[in-house]
C-alpha atoms as a PDB file:
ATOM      1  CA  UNK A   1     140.210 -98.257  59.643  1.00  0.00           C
ATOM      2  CA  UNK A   2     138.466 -98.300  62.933  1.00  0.00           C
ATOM      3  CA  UNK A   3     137.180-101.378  64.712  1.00  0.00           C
ATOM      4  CA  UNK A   4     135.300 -99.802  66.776  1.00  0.00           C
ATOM      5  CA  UNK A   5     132.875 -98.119  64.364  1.00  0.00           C
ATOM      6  CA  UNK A   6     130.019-100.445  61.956  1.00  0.00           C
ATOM      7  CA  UNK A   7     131.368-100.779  58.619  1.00  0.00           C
ATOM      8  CA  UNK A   8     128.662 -99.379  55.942  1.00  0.00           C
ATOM      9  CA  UNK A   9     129.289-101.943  52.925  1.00  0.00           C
ATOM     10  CA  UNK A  10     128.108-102.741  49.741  1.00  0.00           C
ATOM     11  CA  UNK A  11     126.006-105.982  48.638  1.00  0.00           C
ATOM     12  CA  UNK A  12     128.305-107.798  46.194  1.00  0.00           C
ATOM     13  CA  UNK A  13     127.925-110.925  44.001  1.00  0.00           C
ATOM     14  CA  UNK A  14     130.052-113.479  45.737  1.00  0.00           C
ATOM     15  CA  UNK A  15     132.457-111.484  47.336  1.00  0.00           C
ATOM     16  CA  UNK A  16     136.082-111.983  47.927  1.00  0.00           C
ATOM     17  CA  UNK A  17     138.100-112.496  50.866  1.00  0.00           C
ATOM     18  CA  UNK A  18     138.967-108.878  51.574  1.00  0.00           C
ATOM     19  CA  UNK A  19     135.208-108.106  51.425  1.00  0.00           C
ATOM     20  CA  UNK A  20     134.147-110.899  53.912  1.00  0.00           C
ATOM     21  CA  UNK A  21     136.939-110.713  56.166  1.00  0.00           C
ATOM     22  CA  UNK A  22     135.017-107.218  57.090  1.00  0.00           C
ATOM     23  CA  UNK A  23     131.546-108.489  56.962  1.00  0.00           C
ATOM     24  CA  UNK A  24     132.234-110.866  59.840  1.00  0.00           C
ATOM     25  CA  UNK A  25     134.218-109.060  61.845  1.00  0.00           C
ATOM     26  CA  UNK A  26     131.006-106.953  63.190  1.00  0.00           C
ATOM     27  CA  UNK A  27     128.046-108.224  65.086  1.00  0.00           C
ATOM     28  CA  UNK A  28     126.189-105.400  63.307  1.00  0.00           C
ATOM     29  CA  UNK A  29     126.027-105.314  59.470  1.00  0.00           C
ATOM     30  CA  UNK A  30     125.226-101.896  57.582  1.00  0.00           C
ATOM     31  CA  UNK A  31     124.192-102.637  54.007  1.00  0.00           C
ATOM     32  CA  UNK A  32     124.143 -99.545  51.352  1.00  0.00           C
ATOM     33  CA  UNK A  33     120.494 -99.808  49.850  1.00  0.00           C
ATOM     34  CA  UNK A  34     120.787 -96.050  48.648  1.00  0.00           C
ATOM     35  CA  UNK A  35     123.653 -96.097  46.658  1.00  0.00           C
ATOM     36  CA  UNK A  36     123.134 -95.557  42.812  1.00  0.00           C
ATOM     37  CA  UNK A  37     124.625 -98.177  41.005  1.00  0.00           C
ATOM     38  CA  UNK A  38     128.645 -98.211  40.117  1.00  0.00           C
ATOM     39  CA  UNK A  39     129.202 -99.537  36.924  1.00  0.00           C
ATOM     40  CA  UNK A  40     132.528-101.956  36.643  1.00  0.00           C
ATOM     41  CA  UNK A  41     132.234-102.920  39.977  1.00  0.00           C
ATOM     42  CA  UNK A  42     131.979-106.284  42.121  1.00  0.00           C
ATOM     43  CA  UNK A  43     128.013-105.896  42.157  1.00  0.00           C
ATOM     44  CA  UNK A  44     127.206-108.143  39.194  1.00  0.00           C
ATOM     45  CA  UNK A  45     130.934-109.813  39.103  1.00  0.00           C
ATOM     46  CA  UNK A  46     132.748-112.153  41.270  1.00  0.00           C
ATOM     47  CA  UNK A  47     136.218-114.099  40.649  1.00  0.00           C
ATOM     48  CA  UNK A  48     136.515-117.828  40.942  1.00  0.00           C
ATOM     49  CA  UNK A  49     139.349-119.994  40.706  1.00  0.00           C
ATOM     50  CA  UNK A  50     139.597-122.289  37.301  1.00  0.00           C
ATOM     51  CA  UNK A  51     142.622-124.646  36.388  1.00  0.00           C
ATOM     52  CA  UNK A  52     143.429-121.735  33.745  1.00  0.00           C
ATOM     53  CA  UNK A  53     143.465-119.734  36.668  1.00  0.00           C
ATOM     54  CA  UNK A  54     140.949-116.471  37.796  1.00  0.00           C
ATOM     55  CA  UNK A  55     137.316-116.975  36.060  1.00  0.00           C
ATOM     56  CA  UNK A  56     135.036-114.015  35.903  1.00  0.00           C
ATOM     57  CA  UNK A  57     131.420-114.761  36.235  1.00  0.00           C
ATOM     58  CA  UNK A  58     129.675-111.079  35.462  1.00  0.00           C
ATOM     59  CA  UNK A  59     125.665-111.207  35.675  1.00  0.00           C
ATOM     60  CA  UNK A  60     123.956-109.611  32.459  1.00  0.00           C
ATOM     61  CA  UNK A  61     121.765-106.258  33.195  1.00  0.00           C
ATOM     62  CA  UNK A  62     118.905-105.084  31.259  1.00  0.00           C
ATOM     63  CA  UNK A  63     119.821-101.776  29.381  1.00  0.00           C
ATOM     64  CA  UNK A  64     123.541-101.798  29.681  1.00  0.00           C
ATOM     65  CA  UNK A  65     123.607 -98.304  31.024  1.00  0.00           C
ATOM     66  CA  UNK A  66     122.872 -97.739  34.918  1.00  0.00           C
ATOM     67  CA  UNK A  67     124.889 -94.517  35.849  1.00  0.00           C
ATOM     68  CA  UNK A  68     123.039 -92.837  38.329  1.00  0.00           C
ATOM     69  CA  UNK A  69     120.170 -95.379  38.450  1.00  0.00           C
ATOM     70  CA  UNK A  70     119.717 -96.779  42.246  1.00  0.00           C
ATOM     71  CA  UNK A  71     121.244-100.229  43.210  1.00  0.00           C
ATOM     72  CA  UNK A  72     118.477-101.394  44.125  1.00  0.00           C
ATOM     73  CA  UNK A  73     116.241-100.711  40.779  1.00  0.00           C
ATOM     74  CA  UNK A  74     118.839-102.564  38.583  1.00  0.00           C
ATOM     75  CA  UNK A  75     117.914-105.344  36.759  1.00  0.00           C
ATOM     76  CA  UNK A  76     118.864-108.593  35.442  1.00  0.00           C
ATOM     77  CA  UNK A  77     118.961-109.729  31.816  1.00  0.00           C
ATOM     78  CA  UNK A  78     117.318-113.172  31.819  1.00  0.00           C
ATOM     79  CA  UNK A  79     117.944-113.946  27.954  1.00  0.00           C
ATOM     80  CA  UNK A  80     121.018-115.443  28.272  1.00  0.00           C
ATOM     81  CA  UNK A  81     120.616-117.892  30.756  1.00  0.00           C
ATOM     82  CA  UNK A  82     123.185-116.527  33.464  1.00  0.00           C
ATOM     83  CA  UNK A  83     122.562-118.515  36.176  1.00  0.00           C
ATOM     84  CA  UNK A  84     122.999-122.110  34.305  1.00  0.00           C
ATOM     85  CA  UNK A  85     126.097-120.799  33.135  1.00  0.00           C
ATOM     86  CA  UNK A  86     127.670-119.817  36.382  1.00  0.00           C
ATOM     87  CA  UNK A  87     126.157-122.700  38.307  1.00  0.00           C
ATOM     88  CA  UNK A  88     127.887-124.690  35.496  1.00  0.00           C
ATOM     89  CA  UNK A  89     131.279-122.792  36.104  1.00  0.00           C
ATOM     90  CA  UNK A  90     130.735-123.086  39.831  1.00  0.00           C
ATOM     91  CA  UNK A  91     130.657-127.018  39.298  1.00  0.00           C
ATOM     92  CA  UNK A  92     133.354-127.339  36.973  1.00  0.00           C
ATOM     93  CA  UNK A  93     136.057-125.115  39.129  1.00  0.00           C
ATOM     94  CA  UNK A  94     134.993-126.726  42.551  1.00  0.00           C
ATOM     95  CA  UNK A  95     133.638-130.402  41.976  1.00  0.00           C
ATOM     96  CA  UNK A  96     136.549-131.950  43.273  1.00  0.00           C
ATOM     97  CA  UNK A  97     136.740-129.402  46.594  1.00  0.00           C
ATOM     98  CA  UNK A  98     136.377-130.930  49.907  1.00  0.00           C
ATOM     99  CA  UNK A  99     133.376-129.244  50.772  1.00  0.00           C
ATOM    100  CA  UNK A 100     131.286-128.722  47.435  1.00  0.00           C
ATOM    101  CA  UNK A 101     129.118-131.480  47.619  1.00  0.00           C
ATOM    102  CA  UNK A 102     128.325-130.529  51.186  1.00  0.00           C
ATOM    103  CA  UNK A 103     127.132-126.960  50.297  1.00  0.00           C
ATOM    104  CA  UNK A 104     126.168-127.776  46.771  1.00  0.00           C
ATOM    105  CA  UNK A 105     122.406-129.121  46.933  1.00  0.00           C
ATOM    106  CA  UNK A 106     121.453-125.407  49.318  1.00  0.00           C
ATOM    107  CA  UNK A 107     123.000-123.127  47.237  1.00  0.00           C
ATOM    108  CA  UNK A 108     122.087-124.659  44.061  1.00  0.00           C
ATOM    109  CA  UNK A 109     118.572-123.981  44.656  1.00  0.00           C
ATOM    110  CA  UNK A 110     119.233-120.270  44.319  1.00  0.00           C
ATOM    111  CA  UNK A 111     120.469-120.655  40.463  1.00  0.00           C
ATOM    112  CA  UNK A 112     117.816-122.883  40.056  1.00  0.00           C
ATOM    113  CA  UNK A 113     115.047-119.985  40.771  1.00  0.00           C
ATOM    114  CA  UNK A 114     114.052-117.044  37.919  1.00  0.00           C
ATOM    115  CA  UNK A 115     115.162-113.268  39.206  1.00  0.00           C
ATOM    116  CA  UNK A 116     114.865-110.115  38.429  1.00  0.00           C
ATOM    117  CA  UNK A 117     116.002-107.510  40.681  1.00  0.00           C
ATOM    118  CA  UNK A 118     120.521-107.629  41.393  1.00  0.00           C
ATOM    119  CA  UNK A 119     119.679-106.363  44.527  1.00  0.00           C
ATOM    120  CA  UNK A 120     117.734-108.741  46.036  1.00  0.00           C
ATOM    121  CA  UNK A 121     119.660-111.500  43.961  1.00  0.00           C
ATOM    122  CA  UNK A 122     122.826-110.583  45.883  1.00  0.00           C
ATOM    123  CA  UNK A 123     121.160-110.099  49.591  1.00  0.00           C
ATOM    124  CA  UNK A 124     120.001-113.223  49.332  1.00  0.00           C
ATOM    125  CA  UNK A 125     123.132-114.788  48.503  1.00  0.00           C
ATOM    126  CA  UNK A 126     124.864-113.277  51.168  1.00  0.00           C
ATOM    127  CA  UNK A 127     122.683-113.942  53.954  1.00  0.00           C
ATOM    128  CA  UNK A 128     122.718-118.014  52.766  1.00  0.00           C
ATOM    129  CA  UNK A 129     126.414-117.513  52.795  1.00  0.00           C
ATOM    130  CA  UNK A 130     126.299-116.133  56.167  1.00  0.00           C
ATOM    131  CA  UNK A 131     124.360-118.917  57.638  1.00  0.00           C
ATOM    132  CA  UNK A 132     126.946-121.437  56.418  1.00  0.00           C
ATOM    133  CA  UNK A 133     129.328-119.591  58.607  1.00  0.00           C
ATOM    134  CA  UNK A 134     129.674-121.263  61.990  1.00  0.00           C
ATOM    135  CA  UNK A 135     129.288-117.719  63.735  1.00  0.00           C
ATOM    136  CA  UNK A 136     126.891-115.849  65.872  1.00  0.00           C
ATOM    137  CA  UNK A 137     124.703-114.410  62.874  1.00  0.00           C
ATOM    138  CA  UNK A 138     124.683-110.547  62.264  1.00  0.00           C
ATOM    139  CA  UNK A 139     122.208-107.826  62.915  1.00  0.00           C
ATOM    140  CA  UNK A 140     121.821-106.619  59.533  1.00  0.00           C
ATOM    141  CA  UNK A 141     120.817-102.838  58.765  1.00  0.00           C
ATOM    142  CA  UNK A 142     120.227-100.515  56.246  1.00  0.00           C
ATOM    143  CA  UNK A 143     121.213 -97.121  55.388  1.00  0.00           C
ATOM    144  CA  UNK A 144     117.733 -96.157  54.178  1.00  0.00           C
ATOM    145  CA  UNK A 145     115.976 -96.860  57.526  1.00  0.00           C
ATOM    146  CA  UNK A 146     118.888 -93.805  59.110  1.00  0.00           C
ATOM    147  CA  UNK A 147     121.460 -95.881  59.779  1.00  0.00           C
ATOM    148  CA  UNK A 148     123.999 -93.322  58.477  1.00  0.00           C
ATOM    149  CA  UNK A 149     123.047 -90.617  61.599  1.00  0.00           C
ATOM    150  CA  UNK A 150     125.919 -93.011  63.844  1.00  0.00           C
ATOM    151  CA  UNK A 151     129.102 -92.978  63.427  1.00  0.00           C
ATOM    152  CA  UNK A 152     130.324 -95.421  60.763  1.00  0.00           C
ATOM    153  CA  UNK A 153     133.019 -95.961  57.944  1.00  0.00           C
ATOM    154  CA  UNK A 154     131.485 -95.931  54.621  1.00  0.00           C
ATOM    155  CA  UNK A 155     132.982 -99.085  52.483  1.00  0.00           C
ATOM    156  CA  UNK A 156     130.869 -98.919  50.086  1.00  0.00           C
ATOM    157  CA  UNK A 157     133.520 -97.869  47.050  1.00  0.00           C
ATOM    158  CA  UNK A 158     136.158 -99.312  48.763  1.00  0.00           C
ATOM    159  CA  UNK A 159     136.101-103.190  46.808  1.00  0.00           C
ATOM    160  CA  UNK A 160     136.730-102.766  42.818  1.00  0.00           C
ATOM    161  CA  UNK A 161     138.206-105.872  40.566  1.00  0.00           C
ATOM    162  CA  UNK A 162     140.124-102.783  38.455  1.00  0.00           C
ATOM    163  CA  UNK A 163     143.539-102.519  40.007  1.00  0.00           C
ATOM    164  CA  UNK A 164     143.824 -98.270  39.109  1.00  0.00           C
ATOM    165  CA  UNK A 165     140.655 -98.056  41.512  1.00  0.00           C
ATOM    166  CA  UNK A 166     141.764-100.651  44.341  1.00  0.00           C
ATOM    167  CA  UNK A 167     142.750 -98.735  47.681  1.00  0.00           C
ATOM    168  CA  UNK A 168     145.131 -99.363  49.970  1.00  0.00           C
ATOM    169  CA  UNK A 169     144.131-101.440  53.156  1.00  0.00           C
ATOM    170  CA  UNK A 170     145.778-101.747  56.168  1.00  0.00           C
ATOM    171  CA  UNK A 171     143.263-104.054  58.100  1.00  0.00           C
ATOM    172  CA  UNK A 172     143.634-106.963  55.659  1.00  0.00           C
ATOM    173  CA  UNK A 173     146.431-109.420  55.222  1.00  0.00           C
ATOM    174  CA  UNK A 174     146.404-112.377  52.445  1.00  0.00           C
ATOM    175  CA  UNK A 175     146.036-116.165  54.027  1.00  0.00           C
ATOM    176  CA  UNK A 176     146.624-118.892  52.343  1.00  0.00           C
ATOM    177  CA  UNK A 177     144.891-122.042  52.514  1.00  0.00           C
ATOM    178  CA  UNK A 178     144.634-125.043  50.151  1.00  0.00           C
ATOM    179  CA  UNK A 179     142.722-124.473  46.686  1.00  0.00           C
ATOM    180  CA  UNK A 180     141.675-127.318  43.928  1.00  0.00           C
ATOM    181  CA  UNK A 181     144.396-125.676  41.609  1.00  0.00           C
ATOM    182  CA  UNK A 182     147.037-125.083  43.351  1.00  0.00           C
ATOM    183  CA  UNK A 183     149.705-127.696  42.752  1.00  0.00           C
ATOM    184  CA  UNK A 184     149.668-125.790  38.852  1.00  0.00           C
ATOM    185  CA  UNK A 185     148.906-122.451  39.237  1.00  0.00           C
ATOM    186  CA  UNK A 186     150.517-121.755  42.953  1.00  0.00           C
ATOM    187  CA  UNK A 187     147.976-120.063  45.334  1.00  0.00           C
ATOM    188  CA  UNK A 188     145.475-117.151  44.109  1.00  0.00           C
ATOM    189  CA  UNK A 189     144.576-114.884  46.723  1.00  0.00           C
ATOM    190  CA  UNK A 190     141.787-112.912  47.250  1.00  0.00           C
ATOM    191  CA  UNK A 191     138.714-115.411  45.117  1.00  0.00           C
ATOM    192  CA  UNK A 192     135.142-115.121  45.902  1.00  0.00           C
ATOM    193  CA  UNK A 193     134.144-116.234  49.177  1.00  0.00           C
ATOM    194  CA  UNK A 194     132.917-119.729  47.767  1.00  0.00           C
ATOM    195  CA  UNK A 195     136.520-120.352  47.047  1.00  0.00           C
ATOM    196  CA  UNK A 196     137.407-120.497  50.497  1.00  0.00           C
ATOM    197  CA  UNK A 197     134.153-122.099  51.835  1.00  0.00           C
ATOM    198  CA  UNK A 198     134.336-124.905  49.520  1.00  0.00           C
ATOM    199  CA  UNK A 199     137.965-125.809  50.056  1.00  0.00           C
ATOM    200  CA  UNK A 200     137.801-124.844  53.719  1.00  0.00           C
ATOM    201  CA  UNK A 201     133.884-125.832  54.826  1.00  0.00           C
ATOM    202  CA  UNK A 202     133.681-125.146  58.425  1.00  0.00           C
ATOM    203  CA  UNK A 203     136.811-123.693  58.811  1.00  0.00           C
ATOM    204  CA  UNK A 204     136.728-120.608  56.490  1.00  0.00           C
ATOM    205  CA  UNK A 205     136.086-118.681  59.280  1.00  0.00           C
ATOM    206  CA  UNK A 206     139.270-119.571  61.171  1.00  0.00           C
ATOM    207  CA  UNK A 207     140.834-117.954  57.648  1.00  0.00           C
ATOM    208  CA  UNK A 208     138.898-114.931  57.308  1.00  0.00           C
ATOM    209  CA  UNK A 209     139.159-114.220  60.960  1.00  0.00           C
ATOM    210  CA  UNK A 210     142.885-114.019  60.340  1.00  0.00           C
ATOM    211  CA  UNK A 211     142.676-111.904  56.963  1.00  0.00           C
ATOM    212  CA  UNK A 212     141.421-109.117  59.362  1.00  0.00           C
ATOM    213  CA  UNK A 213     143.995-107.072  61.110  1.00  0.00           C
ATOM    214  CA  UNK A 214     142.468-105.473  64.007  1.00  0.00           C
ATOM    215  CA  UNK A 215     143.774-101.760  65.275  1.00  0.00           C
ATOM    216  CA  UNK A 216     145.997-103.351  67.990  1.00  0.00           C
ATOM    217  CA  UNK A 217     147.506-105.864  65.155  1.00  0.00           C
ATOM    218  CA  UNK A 218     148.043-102.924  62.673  1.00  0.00           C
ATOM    219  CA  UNK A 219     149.971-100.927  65.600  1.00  0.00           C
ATOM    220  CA  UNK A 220     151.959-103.692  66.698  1.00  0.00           C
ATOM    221  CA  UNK A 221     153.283-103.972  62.849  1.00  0.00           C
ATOM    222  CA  UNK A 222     154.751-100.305  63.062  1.00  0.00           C
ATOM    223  CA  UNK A 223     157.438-101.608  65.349  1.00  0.00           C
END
């Protein structure tokens, strides 16, 4: 993995750690709006961190069947009343975190509003996440205005929650910090990025800052 080059990524639902801990790292953000649409991927799933211990939350699509369909023409199934359900889920694992109740009321307003298109569901997302980030915000791009004429390094299938299709990655490194569940179930790495911000608040940065293993870090480890 480079440092020097943009990452192109993927939009995910909620991302975890190992997913964030690259989306930071670069002033300049790539997103993949011309990808067709990967089924079994972190796209409409995320992991969260229950007191039985990882919690899926998958988002329902319309038509069940999306190979070779364009991410960004999927859409949501609204029939089963997804977003109460996580939002409920999101409560329940994280009410007692230090920092729910002071991200809560902003990102509650998102599961609170009818949508259609994954897409734009998950951009969304990510950007509020962003901007709870105490960082310099990103310029964010997008392969379908040429972005992918530079030189990059194309994440885009690189994050998958089935372990036969997870690749090996040199540039990340697990950190722990304090979690709601852990005096039961020990620490759970790699959760959806709300994990960490609501346990962490500000400071989640400070964590995913370290989950990244820059080229200097990954050459000093050789010795």
């Amino acid at each position: 993995m480079n440092d020097n080059l943009p990452f192109i990524l993927p939009v995910l639902y909620l991302g975890n750690l190992q997913y964030w801990s690259k989306l930071v790292h670069h002033k300049n953000i790539i997103f993949n709006d011309v990808e067709n649409y990967p089924k079994g991927s972190f796209r409409n799933r995320c992991h969260i961190v229950s007191s039985q211990g990882l919690l899926r939350l998958s988002i329902p699509l319309v038509g069940g069947k999306h190979a070779g369909q364009k991410y960004t023409d999927v859409k949501i199934d609204q029939h089963e009343n997804w977003q109460k359900k996580h939002w409920q889920s999101l409560c329940t694992c994280y009410g007692s975190a230090p920092y729910f109740h002071h991200y809560a009321e902003k990102l509650s307003t998102n599961y609170e509003r009818p949508v259609i298109n994954l897409w734009e569901w998950n951009l969304n997302l990510t950007k509020m996440i962003l901007s709870m980030l105490p960082i310099e915000q990103p310029v964010i791009r997008f392969l379908s205005t040429g972005e992918a004429s530079e030189p990059s390094m194309d994440l885009s299938q690189f994050f998958s929650p089935k372990p036969r299709f997870i690749q090996s990655d040199n540039a990340w490194i697990n950190i722990e910090y304090p979690q709601v569940f852990e005096n039961t179930l020990g620490f759970l790495p790699n959760a959806s990025i709300l994990d960490l911000i609501f346990c962490q608040g500000p400071y989640a940065i400070n964590v995913l800052r370290k989950c990244y293993l820059s080229d200097k870090q990954r050459d000093l480890s050789k010795f």
